[in-house]
N, C-alpha and C. Protein backbone atom coordinates (compact mmCIF):
# COMPACT_ATOMS: atom_id res chain seq x y z
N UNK A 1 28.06 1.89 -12.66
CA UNK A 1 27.67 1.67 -14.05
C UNK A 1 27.72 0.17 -14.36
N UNK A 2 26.60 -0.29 -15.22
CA UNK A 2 26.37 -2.07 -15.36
C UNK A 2 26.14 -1.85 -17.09
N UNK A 3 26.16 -3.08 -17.40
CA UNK A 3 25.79 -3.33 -18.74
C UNK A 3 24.56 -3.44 -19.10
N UNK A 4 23.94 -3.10 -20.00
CA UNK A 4 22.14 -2.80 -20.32
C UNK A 4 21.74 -4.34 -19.56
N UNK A 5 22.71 -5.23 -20.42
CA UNK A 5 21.64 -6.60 -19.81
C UNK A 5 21.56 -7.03 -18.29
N UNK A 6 22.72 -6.65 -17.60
CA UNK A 6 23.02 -6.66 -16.08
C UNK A 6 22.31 -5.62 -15.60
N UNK A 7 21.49 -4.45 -16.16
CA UNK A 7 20.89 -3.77 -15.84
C UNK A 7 19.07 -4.12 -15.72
N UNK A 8 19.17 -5.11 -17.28
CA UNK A 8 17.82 -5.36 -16.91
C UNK A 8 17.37 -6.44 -16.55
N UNK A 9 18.07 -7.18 -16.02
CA UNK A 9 18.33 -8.52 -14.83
C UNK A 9 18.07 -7.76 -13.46
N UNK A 10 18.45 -6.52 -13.11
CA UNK A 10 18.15 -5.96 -11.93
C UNK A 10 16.67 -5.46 -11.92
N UNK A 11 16.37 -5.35 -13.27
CA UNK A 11 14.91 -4.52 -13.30
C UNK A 11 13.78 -5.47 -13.19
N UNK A 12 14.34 -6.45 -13.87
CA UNK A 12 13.18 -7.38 -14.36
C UNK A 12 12.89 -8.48 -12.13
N UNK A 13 13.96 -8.15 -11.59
CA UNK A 13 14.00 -8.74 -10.49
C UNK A 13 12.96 -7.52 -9.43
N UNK A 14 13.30 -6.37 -9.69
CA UNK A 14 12.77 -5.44 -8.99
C UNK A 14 10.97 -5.71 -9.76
N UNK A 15 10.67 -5.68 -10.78
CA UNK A 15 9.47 -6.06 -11.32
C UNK A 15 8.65 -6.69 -10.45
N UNK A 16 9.32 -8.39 -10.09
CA UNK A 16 8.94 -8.83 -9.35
C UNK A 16 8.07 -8.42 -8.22
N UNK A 17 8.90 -7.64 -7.58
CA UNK A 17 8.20 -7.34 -5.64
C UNK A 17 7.69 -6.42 -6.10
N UNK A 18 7.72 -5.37 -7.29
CA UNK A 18 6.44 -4.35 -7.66
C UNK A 18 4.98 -5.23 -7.93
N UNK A 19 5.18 -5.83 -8.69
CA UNK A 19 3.99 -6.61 -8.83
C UNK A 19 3.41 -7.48 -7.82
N UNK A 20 4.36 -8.18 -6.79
CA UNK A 20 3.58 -8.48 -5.56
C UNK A 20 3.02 -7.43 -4.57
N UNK A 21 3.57 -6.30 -4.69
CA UNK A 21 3.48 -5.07 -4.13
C UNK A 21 1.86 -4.64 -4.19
N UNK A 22 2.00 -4.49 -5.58
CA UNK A 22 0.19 -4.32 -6.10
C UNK A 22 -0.87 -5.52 -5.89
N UNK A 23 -0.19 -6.50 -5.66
CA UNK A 23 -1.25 -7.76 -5.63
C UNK A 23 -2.08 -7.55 -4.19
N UNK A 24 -0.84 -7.16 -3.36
CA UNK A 24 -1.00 -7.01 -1.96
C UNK A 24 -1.93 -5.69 -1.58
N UNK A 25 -1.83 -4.61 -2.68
CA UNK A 25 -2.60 -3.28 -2.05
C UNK A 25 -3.85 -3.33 -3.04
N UNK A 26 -4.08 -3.99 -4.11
CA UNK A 26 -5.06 -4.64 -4.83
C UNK A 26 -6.08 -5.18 -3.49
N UNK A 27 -5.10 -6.37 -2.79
CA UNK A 27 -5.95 -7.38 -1.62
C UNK A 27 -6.70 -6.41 -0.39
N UNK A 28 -5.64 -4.76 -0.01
CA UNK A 28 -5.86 -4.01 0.56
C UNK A 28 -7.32 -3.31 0.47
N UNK A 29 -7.48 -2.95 -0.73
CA UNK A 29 -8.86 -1.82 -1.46
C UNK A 29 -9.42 -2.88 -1.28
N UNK A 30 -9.68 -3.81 -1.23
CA UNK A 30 -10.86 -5.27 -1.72
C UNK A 30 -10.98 -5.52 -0.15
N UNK A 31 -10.62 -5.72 0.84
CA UNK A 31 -10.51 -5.67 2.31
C UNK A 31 -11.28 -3.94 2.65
N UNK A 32 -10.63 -2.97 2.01
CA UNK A 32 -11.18 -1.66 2.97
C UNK A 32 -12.50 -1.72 2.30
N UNK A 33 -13.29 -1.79 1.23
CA UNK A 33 -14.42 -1.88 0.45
C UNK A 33 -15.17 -2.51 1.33
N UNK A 34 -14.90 -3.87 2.30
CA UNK A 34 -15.91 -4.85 3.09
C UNK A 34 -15.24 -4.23 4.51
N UNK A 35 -14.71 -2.95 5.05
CA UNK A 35 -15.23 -2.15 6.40
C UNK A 35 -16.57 -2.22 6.65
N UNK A 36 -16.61 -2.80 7.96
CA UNK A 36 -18.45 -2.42 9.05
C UNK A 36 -18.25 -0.83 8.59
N UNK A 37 -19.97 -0.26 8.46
CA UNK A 37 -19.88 1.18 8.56
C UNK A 37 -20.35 1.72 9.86
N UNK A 38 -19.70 2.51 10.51
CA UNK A 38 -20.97 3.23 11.63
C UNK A 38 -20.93 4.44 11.47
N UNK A 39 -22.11 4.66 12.03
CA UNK A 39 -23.28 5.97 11.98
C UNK A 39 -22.56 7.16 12.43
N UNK A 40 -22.28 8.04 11.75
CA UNK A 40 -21.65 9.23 12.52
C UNK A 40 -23.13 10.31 12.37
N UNK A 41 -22.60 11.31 13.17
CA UNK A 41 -23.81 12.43 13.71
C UNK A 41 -23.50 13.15 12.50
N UNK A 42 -24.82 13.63 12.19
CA UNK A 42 -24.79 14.94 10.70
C UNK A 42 -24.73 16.01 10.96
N UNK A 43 -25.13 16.02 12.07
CA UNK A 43 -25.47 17.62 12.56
C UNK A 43 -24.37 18.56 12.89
N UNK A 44 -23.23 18.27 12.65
CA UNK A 44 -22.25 19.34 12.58
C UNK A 44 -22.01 20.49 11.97
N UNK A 45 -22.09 21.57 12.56
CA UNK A 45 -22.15 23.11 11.62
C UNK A 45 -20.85 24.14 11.57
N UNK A 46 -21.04 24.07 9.54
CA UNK A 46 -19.52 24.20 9.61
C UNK A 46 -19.47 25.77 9.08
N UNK A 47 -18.63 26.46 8.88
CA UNK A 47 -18.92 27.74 8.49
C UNK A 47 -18.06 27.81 7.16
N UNK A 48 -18.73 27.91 6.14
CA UNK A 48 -17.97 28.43 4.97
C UNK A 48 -17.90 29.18 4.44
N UNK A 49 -17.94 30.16 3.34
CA UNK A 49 -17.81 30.84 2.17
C UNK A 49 -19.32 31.20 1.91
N UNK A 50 -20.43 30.27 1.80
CA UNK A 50 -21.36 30.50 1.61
C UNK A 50 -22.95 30.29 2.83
N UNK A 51 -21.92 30.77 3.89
CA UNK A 51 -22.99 30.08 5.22
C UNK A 51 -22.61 28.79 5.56
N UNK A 52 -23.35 28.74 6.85
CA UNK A 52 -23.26 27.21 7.44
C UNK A 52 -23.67 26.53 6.89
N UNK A 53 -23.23 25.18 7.19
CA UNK A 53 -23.43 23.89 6.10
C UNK A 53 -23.33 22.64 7.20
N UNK A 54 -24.31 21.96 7.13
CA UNK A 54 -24.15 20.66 7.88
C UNK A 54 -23.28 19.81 7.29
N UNK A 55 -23.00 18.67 8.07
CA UNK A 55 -21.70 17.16 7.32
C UNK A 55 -22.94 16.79 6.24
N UNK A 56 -24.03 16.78 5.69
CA UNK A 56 -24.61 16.36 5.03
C UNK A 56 -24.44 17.30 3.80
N UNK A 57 -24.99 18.62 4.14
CA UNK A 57 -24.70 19.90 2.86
C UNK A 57 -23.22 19.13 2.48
N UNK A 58 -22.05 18.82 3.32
CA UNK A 58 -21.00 18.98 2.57
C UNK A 58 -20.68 17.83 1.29
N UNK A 59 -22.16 16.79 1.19
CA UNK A 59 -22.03 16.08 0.08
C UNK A 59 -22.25 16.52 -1.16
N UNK A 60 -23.10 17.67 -1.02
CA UNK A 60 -23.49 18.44 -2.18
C UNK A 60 -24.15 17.32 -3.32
N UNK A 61 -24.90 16.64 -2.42
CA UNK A 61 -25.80 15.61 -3.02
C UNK A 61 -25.65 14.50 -3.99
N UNK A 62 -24.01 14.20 -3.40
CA UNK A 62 -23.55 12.78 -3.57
C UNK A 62 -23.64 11.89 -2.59
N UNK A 63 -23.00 10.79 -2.98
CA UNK A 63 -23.21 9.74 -1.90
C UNK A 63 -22.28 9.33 -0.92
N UNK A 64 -21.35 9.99 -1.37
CA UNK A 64 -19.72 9.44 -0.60
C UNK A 64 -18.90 10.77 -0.76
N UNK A 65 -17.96 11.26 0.26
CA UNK A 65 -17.57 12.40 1.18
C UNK A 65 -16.21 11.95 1.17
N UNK A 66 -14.94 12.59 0.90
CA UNK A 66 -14.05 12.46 1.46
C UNK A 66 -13.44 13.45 2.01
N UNK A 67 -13.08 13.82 3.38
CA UNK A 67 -12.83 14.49 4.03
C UNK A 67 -11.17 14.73 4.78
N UNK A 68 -10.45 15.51 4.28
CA UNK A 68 -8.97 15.77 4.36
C UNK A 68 -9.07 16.91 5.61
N UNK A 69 -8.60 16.71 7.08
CA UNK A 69 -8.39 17.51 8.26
C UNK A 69 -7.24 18.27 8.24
N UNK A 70 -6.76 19.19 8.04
CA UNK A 70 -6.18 20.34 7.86
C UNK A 70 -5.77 21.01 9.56
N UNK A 71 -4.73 20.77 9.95
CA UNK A 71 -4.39 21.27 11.11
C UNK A 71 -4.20 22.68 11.66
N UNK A 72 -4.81 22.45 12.82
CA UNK A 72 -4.73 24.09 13.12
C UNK A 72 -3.94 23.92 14.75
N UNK A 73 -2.72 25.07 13.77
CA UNK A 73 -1.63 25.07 15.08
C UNK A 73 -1.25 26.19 15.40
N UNK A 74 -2.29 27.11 15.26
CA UNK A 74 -2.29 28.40 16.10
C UNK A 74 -2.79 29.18 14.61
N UNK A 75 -2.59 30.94 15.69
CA UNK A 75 -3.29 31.83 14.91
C UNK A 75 -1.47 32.07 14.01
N UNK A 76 -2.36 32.10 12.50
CA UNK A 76 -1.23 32.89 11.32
C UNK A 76 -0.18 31.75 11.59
N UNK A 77 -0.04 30.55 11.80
CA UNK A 77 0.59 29.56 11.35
C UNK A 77 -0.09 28.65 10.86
N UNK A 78 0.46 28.28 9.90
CA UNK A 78 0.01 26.69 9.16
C UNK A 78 1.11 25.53 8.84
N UNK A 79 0.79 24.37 9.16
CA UNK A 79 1.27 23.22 9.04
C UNK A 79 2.04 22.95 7.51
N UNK A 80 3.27 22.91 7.85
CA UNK A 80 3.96 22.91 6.71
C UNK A 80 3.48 21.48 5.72
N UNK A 81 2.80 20.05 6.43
CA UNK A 81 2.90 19.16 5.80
C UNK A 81 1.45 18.83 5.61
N UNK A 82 0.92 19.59 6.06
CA UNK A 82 -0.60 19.94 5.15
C UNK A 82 -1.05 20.81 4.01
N UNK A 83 0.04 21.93 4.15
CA UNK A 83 0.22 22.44 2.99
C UNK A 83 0.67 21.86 1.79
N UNK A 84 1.79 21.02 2.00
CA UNK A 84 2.47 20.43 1.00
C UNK A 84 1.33 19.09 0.86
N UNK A 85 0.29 18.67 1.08
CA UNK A 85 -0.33 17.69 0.69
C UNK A 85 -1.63 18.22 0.13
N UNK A 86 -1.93 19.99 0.72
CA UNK A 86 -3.28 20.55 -0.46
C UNK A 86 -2.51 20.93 -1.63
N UNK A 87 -1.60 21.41 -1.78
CA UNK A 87 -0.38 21.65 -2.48
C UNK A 87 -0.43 20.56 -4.02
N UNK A 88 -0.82 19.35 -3.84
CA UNK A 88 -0.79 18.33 -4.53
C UNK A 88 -2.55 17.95 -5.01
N UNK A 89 -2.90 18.62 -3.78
CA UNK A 89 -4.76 18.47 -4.60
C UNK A 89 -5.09 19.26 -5.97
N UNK A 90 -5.05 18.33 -7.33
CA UNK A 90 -5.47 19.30 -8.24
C UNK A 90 -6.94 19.42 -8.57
N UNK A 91 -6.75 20.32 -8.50
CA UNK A 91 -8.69 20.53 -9.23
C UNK A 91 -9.41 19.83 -9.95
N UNK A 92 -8.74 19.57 -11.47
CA UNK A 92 -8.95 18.43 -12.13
C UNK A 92 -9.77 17.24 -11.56
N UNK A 93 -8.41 16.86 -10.94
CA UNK A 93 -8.58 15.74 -10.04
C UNK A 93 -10.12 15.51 -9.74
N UNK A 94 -10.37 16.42 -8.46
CA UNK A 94 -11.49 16.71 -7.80
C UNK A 94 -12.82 16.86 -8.58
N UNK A 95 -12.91 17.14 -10.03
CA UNK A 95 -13.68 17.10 -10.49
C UNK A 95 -13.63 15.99 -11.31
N UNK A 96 -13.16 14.93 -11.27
CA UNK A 96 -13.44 14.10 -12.08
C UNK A 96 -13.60 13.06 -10.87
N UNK A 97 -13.31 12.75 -9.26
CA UNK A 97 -14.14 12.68 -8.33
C UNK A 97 -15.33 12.97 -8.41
N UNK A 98 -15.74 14.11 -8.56
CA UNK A 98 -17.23 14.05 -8.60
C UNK A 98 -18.15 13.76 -9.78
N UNK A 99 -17.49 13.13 -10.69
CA UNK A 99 -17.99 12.28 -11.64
C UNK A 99 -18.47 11.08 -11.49
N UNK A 100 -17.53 10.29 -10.16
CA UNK A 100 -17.91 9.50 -10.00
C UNK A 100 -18.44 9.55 -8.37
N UNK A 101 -19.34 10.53 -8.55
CA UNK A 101 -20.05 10.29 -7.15
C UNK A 101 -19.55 11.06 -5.82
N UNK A 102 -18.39 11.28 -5.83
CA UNK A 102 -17.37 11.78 -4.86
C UNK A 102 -16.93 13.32 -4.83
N UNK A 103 -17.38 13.59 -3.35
CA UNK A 103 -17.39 14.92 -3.03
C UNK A 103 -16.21 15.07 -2.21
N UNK A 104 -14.85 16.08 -2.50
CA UNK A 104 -13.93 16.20 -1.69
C UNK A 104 -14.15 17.79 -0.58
N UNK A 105 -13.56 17.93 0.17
CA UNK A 105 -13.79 18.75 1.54
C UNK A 105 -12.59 18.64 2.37
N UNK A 106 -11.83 20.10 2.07
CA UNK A 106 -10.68 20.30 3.54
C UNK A 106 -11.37 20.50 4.39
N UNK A 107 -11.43 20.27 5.97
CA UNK A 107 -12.31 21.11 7.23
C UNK A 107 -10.94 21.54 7.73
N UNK A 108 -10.49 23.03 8.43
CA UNK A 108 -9.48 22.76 9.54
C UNK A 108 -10.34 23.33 10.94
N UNK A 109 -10.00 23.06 11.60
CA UNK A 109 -10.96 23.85 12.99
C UNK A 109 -10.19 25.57 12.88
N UNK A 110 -9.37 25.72 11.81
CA UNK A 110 -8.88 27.10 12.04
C UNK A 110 -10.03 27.98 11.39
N UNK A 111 -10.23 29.50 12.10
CA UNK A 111 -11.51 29.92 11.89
C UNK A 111 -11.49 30.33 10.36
N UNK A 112 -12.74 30.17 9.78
CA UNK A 112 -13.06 30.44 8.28
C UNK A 112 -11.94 31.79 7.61
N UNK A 113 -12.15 32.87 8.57
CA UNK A 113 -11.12 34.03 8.14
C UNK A 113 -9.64 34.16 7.76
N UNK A 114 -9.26 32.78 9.01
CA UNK A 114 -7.85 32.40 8.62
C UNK A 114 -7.70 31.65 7.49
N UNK A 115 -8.54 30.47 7.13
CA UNK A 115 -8.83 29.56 6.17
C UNK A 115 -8.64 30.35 4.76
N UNK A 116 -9.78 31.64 4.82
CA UNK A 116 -9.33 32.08 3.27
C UNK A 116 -8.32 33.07 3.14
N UNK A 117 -7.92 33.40 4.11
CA UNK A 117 -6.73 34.45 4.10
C UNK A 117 -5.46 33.25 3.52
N UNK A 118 -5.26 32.34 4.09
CA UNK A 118 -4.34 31.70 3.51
C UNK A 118 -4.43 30.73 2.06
N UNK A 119 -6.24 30.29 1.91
CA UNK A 119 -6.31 30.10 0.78
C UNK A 119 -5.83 31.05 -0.40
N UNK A 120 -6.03 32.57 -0.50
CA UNK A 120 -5.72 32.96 -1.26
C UNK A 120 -4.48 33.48 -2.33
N UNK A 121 -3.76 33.37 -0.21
CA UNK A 121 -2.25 33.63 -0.32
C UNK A 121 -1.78 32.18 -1.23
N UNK A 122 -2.13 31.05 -1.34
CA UNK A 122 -1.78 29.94 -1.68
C UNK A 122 -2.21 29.86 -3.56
N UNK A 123 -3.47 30.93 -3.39
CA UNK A 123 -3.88 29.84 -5.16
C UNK A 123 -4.89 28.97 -4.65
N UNK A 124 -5.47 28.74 -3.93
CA UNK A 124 -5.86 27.49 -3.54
C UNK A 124 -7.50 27.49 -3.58
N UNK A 125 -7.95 26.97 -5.00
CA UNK A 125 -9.55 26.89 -5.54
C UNK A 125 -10.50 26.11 -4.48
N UNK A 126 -9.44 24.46 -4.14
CA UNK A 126 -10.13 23.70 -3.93
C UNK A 126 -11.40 24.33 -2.68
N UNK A 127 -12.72 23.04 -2.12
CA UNK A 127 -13.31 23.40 -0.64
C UNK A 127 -12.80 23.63 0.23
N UNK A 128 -12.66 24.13 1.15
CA UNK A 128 -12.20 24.85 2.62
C UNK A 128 -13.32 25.06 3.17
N UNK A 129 -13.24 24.38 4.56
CA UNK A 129 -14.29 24.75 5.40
C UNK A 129 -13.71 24.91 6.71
N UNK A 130 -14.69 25.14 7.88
CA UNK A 130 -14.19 25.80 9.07
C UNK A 130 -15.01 24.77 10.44
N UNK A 131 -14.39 24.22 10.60
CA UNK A 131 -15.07 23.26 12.30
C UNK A 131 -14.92 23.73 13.31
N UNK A 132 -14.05 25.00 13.59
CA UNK A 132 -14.02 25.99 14.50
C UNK A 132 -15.51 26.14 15.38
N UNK A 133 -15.14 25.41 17.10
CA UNK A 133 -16.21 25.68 17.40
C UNK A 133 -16.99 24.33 17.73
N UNK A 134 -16.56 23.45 16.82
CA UNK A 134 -17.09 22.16 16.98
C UNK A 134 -16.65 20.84 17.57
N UNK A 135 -17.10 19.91 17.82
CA UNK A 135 -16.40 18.99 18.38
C UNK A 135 -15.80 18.07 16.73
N UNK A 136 -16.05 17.98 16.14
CA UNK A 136 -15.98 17.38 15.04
C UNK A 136 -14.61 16.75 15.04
N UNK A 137 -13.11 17.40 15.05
CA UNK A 137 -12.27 16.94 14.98
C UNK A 137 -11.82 15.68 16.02
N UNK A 138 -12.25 16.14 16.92
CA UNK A 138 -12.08 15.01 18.29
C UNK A 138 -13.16 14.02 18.13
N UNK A 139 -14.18 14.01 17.03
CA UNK A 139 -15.23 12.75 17.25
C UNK A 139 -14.62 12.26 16.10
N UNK A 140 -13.84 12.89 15.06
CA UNK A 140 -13.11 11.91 14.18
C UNK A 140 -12.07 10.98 14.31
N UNK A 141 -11.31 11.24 15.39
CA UNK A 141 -10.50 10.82 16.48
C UNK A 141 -8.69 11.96 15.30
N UNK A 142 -9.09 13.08 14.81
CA UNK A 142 -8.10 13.70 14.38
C UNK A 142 -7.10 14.97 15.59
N UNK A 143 -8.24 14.96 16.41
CA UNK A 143 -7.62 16.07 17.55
C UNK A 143 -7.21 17.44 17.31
N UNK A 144 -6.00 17.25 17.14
CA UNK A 144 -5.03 18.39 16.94
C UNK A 144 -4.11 17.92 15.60
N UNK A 145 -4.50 16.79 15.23
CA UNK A 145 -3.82 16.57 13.94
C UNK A 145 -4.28 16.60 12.48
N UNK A 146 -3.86 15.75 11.78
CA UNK A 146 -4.18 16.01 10.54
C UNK A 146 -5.41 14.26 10.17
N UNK A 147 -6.14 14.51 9.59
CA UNK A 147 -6.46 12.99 9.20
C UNK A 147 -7.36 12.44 7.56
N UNK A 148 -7.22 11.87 7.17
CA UNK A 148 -8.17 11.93 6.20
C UNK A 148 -9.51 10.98 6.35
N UNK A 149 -10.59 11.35 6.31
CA UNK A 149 -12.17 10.66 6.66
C UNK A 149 -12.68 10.54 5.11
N UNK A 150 -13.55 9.39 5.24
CA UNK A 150 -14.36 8.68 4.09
C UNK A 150 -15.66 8.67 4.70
N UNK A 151 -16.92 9.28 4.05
CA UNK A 151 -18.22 9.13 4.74
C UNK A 151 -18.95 8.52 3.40
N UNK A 152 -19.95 7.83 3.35
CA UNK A 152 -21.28 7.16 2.73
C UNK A 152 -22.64 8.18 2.88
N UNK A 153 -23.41 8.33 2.22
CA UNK A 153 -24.57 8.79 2.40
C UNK A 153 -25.34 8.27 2.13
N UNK A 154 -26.80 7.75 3.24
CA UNK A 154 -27.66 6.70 2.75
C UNK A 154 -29.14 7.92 3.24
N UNK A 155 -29.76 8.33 2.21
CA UNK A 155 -30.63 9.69 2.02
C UNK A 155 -30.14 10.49 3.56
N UNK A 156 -30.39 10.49 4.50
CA UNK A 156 -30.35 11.80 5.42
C UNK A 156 -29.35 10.97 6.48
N UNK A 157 -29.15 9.75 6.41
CA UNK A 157 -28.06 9.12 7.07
C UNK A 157 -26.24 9.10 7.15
N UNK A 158 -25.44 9.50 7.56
CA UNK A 158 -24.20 9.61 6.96
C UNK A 158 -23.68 8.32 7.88
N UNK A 159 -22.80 7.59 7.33
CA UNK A 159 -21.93 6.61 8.37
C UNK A 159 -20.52 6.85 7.72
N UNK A 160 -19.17 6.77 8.32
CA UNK A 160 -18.04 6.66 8.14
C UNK A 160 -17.31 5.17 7.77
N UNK A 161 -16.93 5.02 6.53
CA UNK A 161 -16.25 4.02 6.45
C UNK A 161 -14.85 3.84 6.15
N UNK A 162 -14.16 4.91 6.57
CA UNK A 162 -12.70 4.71 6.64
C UNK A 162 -12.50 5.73 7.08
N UNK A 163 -10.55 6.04 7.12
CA UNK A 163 -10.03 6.93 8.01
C UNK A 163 -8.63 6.52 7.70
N UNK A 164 -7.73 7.39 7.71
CA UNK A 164 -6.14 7.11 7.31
C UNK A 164 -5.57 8.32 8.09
N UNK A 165 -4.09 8.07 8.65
CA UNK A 165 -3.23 9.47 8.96
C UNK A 165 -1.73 8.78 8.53
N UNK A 166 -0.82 10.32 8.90
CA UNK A 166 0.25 9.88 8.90
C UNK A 166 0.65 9.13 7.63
N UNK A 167 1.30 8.03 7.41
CA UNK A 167 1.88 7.53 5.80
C UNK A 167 0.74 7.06 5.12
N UNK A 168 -0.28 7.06 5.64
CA UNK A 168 -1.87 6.60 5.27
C UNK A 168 -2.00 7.68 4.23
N UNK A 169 -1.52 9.00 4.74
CA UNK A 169 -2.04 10.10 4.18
C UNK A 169 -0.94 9.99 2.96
N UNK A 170 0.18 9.94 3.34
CA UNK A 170 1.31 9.73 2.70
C UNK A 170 1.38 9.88 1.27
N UNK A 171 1.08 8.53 0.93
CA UNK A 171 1.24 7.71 0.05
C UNK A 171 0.07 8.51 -1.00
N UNK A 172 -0.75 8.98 -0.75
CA UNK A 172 -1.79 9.82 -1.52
C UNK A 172 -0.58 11.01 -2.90
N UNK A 173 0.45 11.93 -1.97
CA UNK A 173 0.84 12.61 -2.02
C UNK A 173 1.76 12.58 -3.83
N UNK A 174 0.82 13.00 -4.85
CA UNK A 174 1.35 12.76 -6.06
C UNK A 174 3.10 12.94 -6.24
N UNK A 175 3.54 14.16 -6.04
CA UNK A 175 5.08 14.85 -5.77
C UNK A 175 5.79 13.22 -5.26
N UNK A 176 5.50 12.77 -4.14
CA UNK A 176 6.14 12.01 -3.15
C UNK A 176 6.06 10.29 -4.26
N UNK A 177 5.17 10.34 -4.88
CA UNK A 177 4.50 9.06 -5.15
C UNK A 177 5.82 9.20 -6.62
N UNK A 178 6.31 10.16 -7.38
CA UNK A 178 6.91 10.20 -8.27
C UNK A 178 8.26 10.19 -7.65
N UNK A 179 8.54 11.25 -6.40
CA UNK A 179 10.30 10.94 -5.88
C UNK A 179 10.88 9.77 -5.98
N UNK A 180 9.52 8.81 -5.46
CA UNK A 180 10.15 7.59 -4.87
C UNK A 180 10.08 6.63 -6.29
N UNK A 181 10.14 6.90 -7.33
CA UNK A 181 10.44 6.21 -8.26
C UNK A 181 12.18 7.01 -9.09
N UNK A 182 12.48 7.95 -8.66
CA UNK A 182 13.51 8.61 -8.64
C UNK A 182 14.80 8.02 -8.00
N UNK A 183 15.93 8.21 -8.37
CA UNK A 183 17.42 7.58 -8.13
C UNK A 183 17.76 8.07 -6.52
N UNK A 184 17.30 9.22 -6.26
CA UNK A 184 17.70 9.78 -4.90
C UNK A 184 16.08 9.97 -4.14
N UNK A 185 15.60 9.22 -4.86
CA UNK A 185 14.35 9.35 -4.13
C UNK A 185 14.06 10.76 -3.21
N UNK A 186 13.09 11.14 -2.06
CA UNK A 186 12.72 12.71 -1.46
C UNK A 186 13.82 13.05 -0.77
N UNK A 187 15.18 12.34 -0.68
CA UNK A 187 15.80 13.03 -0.39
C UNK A 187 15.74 13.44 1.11
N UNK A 188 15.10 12.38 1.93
CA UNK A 188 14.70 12.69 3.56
C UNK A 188 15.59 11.93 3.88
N UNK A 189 16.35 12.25 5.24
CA UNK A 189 16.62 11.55 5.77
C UNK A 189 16.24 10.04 7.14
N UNK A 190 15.32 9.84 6.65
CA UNK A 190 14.75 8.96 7.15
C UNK A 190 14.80 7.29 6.43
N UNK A 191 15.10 8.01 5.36
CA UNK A 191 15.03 6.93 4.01
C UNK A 191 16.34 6.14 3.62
N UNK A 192 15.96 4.87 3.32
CA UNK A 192 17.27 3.72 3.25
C UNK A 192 17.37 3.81 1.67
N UNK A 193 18.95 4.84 1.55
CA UNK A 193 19.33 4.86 0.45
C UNK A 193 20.75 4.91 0.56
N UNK A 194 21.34 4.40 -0.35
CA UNK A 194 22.84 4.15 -1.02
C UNK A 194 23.72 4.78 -0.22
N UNK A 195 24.56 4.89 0.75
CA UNK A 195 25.15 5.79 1.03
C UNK A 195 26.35 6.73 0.17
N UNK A 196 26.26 8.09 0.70
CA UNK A 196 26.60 9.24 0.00
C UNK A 196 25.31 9.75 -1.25
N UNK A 197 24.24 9.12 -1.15
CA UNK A 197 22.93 10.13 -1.53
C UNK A 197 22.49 11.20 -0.52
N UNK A 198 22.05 12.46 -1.47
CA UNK A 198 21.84 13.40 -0.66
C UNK A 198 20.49 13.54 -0.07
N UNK A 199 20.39 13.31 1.48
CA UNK A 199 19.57 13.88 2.33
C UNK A 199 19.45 14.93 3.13
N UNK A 200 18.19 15.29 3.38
CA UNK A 200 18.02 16.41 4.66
C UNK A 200 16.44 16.30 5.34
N UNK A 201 16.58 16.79 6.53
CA UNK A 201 15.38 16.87 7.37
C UNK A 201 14.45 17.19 6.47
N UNK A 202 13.16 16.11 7.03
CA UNK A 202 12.29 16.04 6.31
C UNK A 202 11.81 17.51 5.89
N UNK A 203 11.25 18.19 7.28
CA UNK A 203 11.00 19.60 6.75
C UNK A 203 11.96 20.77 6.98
N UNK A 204 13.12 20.24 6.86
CA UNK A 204 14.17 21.12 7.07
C UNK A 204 14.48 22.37 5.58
């Protein structure tokens, strides 16, 4: 326990490296905006809800694609930390994305049947689609993992201009983005906090 003004001598110092913080991921978006684009193949056929759909159908006749890879780690299991990151996709959201141009899209290579069996079990409105079958995940360079893709559409042309995994994906994660403004922050143990704050395995 400190005194309000010894308190906001600590804040007004922490201010500081927040605001260089943003200057720096400000400099970040202004750097990823001037990425070279290259040409990815359109012709990928995906199976959804309403028939196959090429990487082009999945703009639904916008110009820019963002594409969240959804892991598939067998039959009737799902990835606990892909869940917890569609988990955080709100609808809303997504539609006010496509206000401005922007079409969002889960793919997992898990087959369409599994996809909505667990969409439903979940609540889960958002797109779901199915790459099952395709090379798609391995030409994104996602494999067997999780990744998030950014595509452009220039009329029947698609090129890729970004790509994030791992804390890339992270940092997206609304829940996570509020912990860490929190006293005990997520509570992982991975994390440099005060000792005697309570942690546990990340997905423990």
């Amino acid at each position: 326990m400190v005194a309000a003004e010894e308190w906001q001598q600590a804040r007004d110092e922490l201010l500081k490296a927040e605001k260089e913080a943003t200057r720096t991921l400000d400099a970040l978006a202004a750097q990823r905006r001037r990425l070279p684009m290259v040409k990815f193949d359109n012709g990928y056929t995906f199976d959804t809800p309403a028939g196959s759909k090429t990487l082009l159908d999945l703009f639904e006749g916008r110009d820019q694609l963002v594409i969240y890879q959804f892991m598939d780690i067998g039959r009737d299991a799902y990835c606990p930390g892909c869940t917890g990151f569609t988990n955080n996709v709100p609808p809303a959201a997504l539609a006010m994305l496509a206000d401005r141009g922007i079409t969002w899209v889960t793919v997992s290579n898990m087959p369409l049947a599994q996809i909505e069996a667990y969409k439903t079990k979940m609540g889960w409105t958002l797109p779901f689609v199915s790459s099952h079958g395709t090379p798609f995940a391995e030409d994104c360079g996602a494999g067997g993992g999780f990744m998030l893709s950014v595509f452009l559409r220039d009329g029947e042309d698609v090129y890729r201009t970004y790509n994030t995994t791992s804390r890339g994906v992270d940092r997206l994660v609304f829940v996570h983005s509020i912990l860490d403004l929190t006293p005990y922050g997520r509570q992982e143990d991975w994390e440099d906090s005060p000792p005697g704050w309570p942690q546990h395995p990340t997905y423990g």
